[in-house]
C-alpha atoms as a PDB file:
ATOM      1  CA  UNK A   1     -31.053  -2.113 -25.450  1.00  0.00           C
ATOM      2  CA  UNK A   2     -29.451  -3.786 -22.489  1.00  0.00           C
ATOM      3  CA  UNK A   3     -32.414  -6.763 -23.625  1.00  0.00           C
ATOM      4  CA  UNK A   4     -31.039  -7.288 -27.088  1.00  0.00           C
ATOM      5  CA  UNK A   5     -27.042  -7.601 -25.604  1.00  0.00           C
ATOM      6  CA  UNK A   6     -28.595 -10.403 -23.350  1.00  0.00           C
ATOM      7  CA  UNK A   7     -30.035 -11.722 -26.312  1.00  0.00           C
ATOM      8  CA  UNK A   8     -27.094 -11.549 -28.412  1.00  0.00           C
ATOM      9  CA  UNK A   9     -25.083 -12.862 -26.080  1.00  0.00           C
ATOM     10  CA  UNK A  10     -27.541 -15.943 -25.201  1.00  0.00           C
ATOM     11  CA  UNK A  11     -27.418 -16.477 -29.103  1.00  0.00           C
ATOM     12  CA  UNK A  12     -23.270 -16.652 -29.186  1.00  0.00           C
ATOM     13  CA  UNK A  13     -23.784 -18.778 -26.570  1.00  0.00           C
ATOM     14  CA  UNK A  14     -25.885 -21.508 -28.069  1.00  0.00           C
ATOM     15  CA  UNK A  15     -23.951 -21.386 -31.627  1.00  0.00           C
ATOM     16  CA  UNK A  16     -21.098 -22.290 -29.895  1.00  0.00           C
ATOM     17  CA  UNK A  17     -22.590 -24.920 -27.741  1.00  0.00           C
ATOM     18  CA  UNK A  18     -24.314 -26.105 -31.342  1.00  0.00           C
ATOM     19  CA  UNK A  19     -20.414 -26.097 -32.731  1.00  0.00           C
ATOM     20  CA  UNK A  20     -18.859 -28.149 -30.032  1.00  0.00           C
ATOM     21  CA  UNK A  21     -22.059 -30.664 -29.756  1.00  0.00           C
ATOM     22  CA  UNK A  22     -22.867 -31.006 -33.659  1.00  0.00           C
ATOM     23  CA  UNK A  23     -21.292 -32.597 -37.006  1.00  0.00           C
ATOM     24  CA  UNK A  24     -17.896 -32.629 -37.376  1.00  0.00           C
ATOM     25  CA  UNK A  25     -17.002 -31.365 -41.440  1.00  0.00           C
ATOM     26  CA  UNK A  26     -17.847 -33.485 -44.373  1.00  0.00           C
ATOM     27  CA  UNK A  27     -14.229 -33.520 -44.755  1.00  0.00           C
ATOM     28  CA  UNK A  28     -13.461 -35.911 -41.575  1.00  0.00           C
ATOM     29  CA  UNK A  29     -12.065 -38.986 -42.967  1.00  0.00           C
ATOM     30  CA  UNK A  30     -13.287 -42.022 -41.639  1.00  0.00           C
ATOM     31  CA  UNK A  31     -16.796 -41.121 -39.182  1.00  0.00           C
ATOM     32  CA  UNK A  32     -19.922 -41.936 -40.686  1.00  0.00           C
ATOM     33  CA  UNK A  33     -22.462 -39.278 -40.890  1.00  0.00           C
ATOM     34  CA  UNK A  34     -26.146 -39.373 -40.847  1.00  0.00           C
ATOM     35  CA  UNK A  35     -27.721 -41.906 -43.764  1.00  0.00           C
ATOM     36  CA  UNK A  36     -26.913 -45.342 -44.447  1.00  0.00           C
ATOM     37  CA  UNK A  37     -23.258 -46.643 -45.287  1.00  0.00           C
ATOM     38  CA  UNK A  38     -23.380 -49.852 -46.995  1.00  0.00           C
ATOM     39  CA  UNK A  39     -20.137 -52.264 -45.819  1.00  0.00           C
ATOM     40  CA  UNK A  40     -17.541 -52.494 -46.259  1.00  0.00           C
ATOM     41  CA  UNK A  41     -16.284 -48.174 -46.165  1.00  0.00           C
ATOM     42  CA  UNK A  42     -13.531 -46.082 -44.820  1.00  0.00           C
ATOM     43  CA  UNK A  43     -13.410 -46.043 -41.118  1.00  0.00           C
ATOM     44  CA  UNK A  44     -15.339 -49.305 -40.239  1.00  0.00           C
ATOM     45  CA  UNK A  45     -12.484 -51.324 -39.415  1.00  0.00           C
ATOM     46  CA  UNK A  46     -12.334 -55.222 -38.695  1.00  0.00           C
ATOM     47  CA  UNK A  47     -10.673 -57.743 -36.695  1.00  0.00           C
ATOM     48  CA  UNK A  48     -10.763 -61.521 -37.657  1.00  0.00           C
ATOM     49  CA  UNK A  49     -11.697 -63.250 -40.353  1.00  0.00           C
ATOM     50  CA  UNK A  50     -14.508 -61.269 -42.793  1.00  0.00           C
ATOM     51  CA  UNK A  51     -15.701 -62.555 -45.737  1.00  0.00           C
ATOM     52  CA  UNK A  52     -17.530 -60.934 -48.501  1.00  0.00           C
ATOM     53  CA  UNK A  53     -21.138 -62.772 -48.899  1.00  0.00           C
ATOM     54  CA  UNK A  54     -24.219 -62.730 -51.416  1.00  0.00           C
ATOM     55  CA  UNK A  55     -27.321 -63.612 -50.556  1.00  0.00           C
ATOM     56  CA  UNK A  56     -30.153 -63.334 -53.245  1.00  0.00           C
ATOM     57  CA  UNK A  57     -29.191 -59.378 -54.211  1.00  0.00           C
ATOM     58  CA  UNK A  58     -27.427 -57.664 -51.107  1.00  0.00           C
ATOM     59  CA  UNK A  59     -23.865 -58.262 -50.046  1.00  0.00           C
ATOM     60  CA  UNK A  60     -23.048 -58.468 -46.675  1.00  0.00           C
ATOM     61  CA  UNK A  61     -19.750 -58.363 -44.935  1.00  0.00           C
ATOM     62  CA  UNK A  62     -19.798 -61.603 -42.580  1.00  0.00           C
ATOM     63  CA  UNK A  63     -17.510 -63.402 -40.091  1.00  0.00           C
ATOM     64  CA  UNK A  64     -18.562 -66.932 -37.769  1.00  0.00           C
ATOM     65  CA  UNK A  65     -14.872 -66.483 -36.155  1.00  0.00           C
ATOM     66  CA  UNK A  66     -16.037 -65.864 -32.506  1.00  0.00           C
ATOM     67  CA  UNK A  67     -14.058 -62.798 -31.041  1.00  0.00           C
ATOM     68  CA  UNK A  68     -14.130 -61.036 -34.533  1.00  0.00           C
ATOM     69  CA  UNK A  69     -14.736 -57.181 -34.516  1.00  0.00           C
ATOM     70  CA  UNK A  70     -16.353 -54.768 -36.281  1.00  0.00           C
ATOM     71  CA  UNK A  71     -15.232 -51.161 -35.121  1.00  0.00           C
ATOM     72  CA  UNK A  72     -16.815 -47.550 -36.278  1.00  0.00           C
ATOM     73  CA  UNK A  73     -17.289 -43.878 -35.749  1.00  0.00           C
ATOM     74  CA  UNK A  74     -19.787 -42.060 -35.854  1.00  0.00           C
ATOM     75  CA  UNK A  75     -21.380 -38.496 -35.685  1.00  0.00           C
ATOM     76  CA  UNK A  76     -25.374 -38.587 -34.599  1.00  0.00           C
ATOM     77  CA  UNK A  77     -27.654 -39.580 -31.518  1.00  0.00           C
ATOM     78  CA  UNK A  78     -28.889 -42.901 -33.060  1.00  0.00           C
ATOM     79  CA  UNK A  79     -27.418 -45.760 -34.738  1.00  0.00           C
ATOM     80  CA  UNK A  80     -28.605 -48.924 -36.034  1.00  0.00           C
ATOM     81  CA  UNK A  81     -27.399 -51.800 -37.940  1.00  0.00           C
ATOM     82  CA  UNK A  82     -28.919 -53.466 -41.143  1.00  0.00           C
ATOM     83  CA  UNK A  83     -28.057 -57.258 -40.255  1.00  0.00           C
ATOM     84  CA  UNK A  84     -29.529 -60.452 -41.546  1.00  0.00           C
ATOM     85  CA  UNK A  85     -31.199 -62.709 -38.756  1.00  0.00           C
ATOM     86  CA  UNK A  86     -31.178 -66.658 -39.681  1.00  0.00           C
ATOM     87  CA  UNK A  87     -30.875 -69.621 -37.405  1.00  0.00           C
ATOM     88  CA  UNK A  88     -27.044 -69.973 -38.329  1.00  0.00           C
ATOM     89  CA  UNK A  89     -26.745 -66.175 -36.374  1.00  0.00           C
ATOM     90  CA  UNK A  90     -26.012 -65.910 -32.841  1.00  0.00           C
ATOM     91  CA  UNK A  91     -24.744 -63.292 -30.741  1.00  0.00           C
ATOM     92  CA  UNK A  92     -22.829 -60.189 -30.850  1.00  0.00           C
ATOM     93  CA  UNK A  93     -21.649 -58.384 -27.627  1.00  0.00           C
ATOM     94  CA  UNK A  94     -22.170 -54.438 -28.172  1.00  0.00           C
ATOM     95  CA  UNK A  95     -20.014 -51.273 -26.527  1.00  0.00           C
ATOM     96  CA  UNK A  96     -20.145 -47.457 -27.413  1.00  0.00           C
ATOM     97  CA  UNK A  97     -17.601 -44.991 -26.146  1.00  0.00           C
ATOM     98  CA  UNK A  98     -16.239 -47.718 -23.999  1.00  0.00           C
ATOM     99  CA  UNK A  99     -19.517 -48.546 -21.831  1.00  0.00           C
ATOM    100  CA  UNK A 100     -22.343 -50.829 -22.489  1.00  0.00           C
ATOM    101  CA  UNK A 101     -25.782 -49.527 -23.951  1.00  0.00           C
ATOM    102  CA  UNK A 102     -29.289 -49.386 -22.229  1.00  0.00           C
ATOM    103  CA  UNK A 103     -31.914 -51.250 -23.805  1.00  0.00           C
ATOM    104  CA  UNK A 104     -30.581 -54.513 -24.678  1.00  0.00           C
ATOM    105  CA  UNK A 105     -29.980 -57.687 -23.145  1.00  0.00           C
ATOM    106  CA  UNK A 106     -27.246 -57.808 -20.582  1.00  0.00           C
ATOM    107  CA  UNK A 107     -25.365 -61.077 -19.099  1.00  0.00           C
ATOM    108  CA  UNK A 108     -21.903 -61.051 -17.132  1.00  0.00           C
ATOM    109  CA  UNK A 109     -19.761 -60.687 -20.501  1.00  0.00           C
ATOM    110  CA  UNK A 110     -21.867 -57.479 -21.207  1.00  0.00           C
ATOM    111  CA  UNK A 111     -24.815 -55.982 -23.079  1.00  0.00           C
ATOM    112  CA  UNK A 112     -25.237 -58.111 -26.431  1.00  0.00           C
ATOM    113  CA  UNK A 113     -27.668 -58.635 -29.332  1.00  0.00           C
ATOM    114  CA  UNK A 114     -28.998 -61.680 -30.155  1.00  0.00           C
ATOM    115  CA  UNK A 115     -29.387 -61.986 -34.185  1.00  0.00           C
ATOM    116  CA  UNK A 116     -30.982 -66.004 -34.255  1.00  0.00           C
ATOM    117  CA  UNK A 117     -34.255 -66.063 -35.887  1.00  0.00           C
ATOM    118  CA  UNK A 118     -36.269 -69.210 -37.209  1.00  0.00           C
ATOM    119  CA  UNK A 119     -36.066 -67.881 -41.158  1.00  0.00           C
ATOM    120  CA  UNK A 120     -33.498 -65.732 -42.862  1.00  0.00           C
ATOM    121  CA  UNK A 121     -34.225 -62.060 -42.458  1.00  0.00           C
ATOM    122  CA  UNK A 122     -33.144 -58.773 -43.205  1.00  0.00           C
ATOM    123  CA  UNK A 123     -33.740 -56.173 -40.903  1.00  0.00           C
ATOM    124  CA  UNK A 124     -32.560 -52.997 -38.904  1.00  0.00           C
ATOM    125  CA  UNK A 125     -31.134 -53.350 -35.281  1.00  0.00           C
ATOM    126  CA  UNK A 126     -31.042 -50.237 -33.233  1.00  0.00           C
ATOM    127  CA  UNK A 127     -27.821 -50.201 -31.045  1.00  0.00           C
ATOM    128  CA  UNK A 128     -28.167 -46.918 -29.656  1.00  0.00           C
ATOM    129  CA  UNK A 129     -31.073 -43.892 -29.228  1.00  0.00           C
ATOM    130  CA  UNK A 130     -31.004 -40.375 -27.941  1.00  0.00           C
ATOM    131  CA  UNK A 131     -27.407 -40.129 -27.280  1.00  0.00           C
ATOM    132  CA  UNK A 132     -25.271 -36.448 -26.719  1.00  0.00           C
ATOM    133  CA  UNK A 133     -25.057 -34.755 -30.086  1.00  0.00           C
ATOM    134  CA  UNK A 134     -21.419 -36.003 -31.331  1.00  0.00           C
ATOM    135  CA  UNK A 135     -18.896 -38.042 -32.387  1.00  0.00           C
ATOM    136  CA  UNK A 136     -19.492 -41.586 -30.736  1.00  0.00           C
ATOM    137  CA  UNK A 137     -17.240 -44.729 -31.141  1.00  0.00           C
ATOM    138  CA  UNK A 138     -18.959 -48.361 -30.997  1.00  0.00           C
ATOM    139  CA  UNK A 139     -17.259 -51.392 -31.820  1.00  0.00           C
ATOM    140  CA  UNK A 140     -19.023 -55.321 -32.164  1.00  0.00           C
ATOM    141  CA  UNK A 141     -17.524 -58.779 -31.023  1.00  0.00           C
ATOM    142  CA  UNK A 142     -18.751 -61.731 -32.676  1.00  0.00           C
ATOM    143  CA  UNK A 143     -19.758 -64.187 -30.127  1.00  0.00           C
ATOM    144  CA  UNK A 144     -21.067 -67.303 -31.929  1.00  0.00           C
ATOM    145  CA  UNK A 145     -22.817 -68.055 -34.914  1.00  0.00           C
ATOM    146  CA  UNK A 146     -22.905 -65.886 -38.026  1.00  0.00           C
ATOM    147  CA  UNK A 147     -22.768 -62.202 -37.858  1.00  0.00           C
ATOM    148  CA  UNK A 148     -23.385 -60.927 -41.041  1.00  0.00           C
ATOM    149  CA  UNK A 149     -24.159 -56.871 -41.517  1.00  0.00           C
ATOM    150  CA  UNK A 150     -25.278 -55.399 -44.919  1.00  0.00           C
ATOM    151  CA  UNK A 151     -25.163 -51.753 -43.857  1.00  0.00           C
ATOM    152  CA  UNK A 152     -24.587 -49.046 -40.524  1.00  0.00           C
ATOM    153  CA  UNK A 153     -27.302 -46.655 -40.429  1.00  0.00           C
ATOM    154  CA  UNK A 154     -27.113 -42.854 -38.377  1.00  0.00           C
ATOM    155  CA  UNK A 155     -29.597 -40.211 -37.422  1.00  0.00           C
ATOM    156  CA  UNK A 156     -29.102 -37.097 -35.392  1.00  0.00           C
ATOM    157  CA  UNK A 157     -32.126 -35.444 -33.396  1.00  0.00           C
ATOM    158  CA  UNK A 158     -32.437 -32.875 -33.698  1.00  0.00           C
ATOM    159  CA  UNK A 159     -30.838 -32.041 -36.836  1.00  0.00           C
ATOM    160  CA  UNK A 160     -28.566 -29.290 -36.502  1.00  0.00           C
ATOM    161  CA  UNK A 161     -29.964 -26.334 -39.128  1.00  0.00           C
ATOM    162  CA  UNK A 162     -32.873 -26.874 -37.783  1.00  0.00           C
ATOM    163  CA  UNK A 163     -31.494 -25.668 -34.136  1.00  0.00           C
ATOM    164  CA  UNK A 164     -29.309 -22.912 -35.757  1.00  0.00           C
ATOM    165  CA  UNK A 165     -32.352 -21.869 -37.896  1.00  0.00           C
ATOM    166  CA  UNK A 166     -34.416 -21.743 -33.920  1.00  0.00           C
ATOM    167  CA  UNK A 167     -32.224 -19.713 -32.453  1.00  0.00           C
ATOM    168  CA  UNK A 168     -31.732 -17.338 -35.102  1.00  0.00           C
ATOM    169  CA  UNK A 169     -35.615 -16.836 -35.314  1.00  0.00           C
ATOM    170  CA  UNK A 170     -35.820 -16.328 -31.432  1.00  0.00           C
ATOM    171  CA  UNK A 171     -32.894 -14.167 -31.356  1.00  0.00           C
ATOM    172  CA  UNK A 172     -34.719 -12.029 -34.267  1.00  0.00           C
ATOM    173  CA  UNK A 173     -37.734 -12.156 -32.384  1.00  0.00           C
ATOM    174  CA  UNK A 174     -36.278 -11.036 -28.948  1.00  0.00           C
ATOM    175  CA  UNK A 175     -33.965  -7.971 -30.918  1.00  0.00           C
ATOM    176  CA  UNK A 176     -37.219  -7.189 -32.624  1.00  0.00           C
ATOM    177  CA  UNK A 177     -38.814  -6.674 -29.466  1.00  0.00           C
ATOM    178  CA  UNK A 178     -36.291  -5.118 -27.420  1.00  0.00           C
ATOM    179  CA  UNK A 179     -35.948  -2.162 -30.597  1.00  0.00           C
ATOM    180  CA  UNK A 180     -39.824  -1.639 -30.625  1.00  0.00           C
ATOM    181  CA  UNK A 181     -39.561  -0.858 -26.284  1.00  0.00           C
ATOM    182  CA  UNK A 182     -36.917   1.275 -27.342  1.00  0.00           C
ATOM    183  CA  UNK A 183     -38.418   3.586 -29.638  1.00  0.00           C
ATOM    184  CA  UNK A 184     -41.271   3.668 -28.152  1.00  0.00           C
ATOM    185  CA  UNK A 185     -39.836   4.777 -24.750  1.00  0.00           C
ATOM    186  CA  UNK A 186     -37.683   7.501 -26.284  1.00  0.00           C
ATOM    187  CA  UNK A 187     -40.916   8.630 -28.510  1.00  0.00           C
ATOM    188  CA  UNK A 188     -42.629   9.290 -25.303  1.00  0.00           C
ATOM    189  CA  UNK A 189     -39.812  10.887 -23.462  1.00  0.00           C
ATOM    190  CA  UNK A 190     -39.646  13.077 -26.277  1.00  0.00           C
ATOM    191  CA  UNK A 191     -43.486  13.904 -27.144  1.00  0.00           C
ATOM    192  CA  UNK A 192     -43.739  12.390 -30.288  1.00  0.00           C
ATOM    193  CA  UNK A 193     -46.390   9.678 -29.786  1.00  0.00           C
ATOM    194  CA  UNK A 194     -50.201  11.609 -30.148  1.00  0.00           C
ATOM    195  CA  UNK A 195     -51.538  12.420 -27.048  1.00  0.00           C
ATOM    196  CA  UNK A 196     -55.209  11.339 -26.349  1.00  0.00           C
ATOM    197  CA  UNK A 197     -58.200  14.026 -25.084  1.00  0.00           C
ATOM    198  CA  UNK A 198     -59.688  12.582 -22.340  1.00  0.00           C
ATOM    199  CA  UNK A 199     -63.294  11.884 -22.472  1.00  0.00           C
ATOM    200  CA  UNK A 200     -66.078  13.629 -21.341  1.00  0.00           C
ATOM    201  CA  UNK A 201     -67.527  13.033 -18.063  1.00  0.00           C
ATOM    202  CA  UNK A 202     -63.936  11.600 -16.885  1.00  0.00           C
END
């Protein structure tokens, strides 16, 4: 039994580690969650001059003010933007939790995305991949050209019922386990298991 207190105790373990690393409740005003969030929404907060603009059937929330902001919360490991490219775009410097991302292009003012494209295009931007399960904060400066952003998408990896629903099976699994060794040793200790007749000639 001393195998299935380990195990219990390796499962408590986890579910809190799960609790502190995972979603916050739906209830938390203001962080975005896993999905898409179409702009502008509660808790994406601006700095600047931001204008409402349609192109063809999407509205985007857009600024050309250089220095602008574009601040958000989120809860995931990824994040990505949905921003229109166009040769009027330029560039837009990029920090989360106060540091400056891997994976993008990096001068002396900082990692920064580069939006200017030959035609007008919509398309997704990762910022940010693989990141500690949690609440992250990322916030956007405008620095020249257009920055126009239609929507903030989030994912978590892995998602979290599907880590809860793992270590509930394994814990299952190991209790499972440790009650079969159990019985079993106190069945032989006690004589209740069949005993087999040796064969002949042995």
């Amino acid at each position: 039994m001393i195998i299935a207190f380990l195990a219990l105790y390796w499962f408590v373990t986890i579910c809190s580690l799960l609790g502190r690393l995972g979603l916050p409740p739906a209830s938390t005003h203001g962080v975005l969650r896993p999905g898409i969030t179409f702009l502008p929404a509660p808790g994406v907060e601006t700095t600047g001059t931001w204008v409402r603009q349609q192109f063809a059937d999407q509205a985007y929330l857009a600024t050309r003010q250089p220095g602008a902001t574009l601040q958000l919360t989120f809860a995931g490991t990824d994040v990505a933007l949905v921003v229109r490219r166009s040769p009027d775009a330029g560039r837009v410097s990029i920090r989360i939790d106060g540091q400056f991302p891997n994976g993008l292009p990096r001068d002396e003012s900082g990692t920064y995305l580069s939006l200017k494209a030959t035609t007008a295009v919509t398309t997704e931007v990762s910022l940010a991949a693989g990141l500690m399960p949690g609440i992250h904060h990322v916030t956007l400066e405008n620095r020249d050209g257009e920055f126009a952003i239609l929507a903030i998408r989030v994912r978590n990896w892995p998602p979290l019922d599907w880590a809860v629903a793992l270590g509930i099976v394994g814990y299952s699994l190991v209790l499972f386990g440790a009650i079969l060794h159990f019985w079993r040793t106190l069945a032989q200790m006690r004589g209740w298991l069949p005993t087999v007749p040796p064969r002949e000639g042995q």
